[in-house]
Protein backbone atom coordinates (compact mmCIF):
# COMPACT_ATOMS: atom_id res chain seq x y z
CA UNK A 1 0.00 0.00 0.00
CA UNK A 2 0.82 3.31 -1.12
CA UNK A 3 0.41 6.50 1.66
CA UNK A 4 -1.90 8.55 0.08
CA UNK A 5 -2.30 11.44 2.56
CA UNK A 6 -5.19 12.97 5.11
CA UNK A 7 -8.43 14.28 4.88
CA UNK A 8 -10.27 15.89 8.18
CA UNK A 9 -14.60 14.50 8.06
CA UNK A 10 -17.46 14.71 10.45
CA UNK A 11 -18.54 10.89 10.15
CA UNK A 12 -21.80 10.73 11.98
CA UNK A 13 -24.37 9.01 9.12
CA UNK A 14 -27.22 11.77 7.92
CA UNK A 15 -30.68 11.49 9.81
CA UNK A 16 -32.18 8.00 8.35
CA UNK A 17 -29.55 6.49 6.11
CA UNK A 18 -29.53 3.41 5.39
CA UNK A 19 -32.13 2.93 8.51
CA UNK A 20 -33.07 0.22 8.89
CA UNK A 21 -31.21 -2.17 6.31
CA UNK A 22 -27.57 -1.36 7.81
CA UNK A 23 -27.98 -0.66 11.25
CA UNK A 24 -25.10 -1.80 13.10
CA UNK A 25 -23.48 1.28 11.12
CA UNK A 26 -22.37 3.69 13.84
CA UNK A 27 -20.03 6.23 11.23
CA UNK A 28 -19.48 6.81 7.95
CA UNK A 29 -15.70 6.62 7.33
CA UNK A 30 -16.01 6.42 3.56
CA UNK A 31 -12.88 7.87 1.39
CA UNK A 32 -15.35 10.22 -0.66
CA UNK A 33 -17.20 12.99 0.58
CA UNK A 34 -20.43 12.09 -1.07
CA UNK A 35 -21.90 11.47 2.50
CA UNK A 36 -19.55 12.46 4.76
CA UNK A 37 -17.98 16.15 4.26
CA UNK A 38 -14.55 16.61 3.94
CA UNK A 39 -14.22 19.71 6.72
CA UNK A 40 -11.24 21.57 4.84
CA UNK A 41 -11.63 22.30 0.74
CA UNK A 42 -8.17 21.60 -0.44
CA UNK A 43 -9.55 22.13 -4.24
CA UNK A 44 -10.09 25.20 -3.21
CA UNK A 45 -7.46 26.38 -1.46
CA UNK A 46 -5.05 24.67 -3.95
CA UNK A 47 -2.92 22.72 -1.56
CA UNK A 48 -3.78 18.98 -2.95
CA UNK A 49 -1.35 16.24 -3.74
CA UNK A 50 -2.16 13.93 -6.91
CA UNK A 51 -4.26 11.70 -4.93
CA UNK A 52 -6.66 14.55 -4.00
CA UNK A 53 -5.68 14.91 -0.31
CA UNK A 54 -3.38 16.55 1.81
CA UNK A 55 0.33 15.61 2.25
CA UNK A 56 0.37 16.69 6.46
CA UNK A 57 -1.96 16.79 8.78
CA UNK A 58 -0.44 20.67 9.20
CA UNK A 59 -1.43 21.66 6.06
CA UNK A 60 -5.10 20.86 6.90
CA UNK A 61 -5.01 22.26 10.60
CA UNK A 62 -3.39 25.30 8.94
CA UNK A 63 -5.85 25.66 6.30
CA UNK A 64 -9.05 25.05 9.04
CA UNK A 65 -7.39 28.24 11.06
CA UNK A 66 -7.10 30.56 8.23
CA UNK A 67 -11.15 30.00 7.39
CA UNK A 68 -11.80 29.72 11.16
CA UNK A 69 -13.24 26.15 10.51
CA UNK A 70 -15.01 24.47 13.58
CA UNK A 71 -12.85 21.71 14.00
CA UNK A 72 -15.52 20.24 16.67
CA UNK A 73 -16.69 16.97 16.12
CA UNK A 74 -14.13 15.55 13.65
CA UNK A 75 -11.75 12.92 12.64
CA UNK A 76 -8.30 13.44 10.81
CA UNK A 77 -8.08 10.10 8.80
CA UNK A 78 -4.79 9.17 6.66
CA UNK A 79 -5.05 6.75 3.94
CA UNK A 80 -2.96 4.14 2.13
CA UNK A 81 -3.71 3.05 -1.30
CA UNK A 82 -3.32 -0.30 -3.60
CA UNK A 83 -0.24 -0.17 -5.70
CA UNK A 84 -2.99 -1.32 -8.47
CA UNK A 85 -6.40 -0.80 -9.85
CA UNK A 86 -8.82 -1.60 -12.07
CA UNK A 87 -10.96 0.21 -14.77
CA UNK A 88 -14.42 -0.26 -15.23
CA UNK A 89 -17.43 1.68 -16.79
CA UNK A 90 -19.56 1.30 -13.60
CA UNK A 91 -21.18 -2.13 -15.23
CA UNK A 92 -18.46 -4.93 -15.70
CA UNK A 93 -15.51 -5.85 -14.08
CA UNK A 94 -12.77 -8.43 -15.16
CA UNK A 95 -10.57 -9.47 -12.79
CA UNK A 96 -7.91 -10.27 -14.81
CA UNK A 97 -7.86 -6.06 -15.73
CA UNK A 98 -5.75 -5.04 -12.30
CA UNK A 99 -3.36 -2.47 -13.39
CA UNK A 100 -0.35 -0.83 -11.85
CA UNK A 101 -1.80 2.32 -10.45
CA UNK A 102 -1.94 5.88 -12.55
CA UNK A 103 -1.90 9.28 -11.00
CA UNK A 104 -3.16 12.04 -12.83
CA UNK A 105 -0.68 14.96 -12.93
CA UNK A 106 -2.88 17.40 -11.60
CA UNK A 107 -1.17 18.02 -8.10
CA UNK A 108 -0.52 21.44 -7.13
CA UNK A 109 1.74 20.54 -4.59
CA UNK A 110 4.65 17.38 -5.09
CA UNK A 111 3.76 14.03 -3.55
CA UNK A 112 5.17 14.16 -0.04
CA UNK A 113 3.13 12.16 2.01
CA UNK A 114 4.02 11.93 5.67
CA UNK A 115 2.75 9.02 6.98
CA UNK A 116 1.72 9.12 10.92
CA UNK A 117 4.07 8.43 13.18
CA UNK A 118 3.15 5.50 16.40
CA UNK A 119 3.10 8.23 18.35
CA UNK A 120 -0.09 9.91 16.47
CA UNK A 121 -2.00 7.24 17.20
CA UNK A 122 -3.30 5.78 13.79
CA UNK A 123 -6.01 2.96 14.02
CA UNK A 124 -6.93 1.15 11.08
CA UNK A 125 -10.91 1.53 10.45
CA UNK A 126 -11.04 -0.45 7.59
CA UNK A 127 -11.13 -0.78 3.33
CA UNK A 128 -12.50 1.41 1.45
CA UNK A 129 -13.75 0.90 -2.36
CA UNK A 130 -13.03 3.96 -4.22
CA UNK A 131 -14.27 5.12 -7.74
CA UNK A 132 -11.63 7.33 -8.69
CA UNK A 133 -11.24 10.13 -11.94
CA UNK A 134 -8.55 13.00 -11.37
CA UNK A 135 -10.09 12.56 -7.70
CA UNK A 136 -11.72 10.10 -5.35
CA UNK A 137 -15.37 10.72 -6.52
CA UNK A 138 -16.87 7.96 -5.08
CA UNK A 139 -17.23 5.41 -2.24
CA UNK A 140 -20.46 2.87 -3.61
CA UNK A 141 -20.32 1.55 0.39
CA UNK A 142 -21.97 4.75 1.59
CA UNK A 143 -22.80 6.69 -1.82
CA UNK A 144 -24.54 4.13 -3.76
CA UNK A 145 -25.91 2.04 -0.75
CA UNK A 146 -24.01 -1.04 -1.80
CA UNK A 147 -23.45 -1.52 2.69
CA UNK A 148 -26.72 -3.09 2.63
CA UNK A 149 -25.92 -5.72 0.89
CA UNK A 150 -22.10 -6.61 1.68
CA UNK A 151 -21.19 -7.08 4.87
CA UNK A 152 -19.38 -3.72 6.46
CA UNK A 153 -18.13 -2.84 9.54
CA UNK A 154 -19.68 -0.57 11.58
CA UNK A 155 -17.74 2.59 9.89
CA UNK A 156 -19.35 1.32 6.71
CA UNK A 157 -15.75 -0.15 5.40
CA UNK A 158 -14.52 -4.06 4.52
CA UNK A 159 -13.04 -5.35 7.70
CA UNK A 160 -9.98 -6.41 5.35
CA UNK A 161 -8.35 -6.23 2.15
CA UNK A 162 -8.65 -9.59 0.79
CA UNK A 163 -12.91 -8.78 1.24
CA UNK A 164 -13.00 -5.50 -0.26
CA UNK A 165 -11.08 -7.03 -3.52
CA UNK A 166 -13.34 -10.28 -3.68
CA UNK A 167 -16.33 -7.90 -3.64
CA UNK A 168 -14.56 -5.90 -6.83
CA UNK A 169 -13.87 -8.70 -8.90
CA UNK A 170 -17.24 -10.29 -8.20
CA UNK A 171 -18.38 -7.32 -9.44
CA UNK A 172 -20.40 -6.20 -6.30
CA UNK A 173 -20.26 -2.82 -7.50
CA UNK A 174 -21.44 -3.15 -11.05
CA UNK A 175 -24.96 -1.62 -10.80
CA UNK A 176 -23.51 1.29 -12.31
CA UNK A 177 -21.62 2.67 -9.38
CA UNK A 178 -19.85 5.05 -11.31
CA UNK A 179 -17.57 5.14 -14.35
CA UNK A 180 -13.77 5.62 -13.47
CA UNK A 181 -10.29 3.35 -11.87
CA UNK A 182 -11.88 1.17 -8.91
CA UNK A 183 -8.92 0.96 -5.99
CA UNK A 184 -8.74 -0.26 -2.41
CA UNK A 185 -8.11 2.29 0.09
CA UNK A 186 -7.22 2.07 3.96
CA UNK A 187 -8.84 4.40 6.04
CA UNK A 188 -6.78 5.12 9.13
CA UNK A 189 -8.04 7.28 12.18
CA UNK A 190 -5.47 9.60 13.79
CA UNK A 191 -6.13 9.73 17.41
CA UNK A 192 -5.68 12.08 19.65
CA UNK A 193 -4.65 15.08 16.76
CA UNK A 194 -7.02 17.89 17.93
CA UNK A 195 -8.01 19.09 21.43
């Protein structure tokens, strides 16, 4: 797995989703910020890396300052991403299409992930299921309802890799989930970041 970088959500699901069909879903960690908001716009504020996130958790605290952002309620999660992926139009998937992974060289900042150290606390959540353009655009777990009918953990993720692939390459997701590179994310929470 790649590091990919950090993104800073409020995770608690909206009023009535998914109610009652996935219920033992207490958060929404999802990559994409289809349900749960990404706190800090780094497309706006032009501070991105070329997997759409941030490159330190610094950046994101620093950017939440400057627009006096209510940091309340949130989570700073770090992800890691599959060296590969695999292209589909949203309908069919063939298993035997895994490619080495392809960035887009849209950045405006280099790649220079830094990972969390032990001392930050991270605590794997889960695998994510990302649709993925010049951005992550989707996560079909939370933004296409696919969580009620795999089995997720109760931040809407896979509990492990080897799962969140199986579902891919059964095609799981091929009720038109979304046109773009399918890849397996890690969703890491960083503890104890904010007072």
């Amino acid at each position: 797995m790649i590091p990919a970088g950090y993104l800073i959500k409020r995770t608690v699901p909206p009023l009535g989703w998914l109610q009652p069909n996935a219920s033992n879903i207490a958060e929404v960690c999802s990559v994409s910020d289809c349900v749960n908001d990404d706190v800090v716009d780094l497309l706006d504020s032009w501070k991105f890396n070329n997997f759409g996130f941030a490159n330190t958790k610094e950046i994101l605290l620093e950017l939440a300052q400057s627009s006096a952002v209510d940091l309340s309620d949130t989570s700073l999660f770090f992800y890691y991403v599959y060296e590969r992926e695999l292209g589909s139009d949203g309908w069919k998937f063939d298993p035997e299409g895994w490619r080495k992974l392809t960035l887009p060289d849209i950045s405006t900042i280099e790649n220079g992930v830094v990972a969390p150290e032990c001392a930050d606390r991270p605590v794997l959540l889960g695998y994510d299921v990302v649709v993925c353009g010049d951005f992550p655009e989707h996560s079909p777990l939370s933004c296409n309802l696919i969580a009620t009918e795999l089995p997720v953990n109760q931040f809407c993720l896979f509990d492990d890799f080897d799962a969140a692939k199986a579902a891919i390459n059964a095609g799981k997701f091929g009720g038109g989930c979304g046109e773009g590179f399918y890849r397996i994310m890690s969703v890491c929470r960083v503890e104890g970041w904010y007072d």
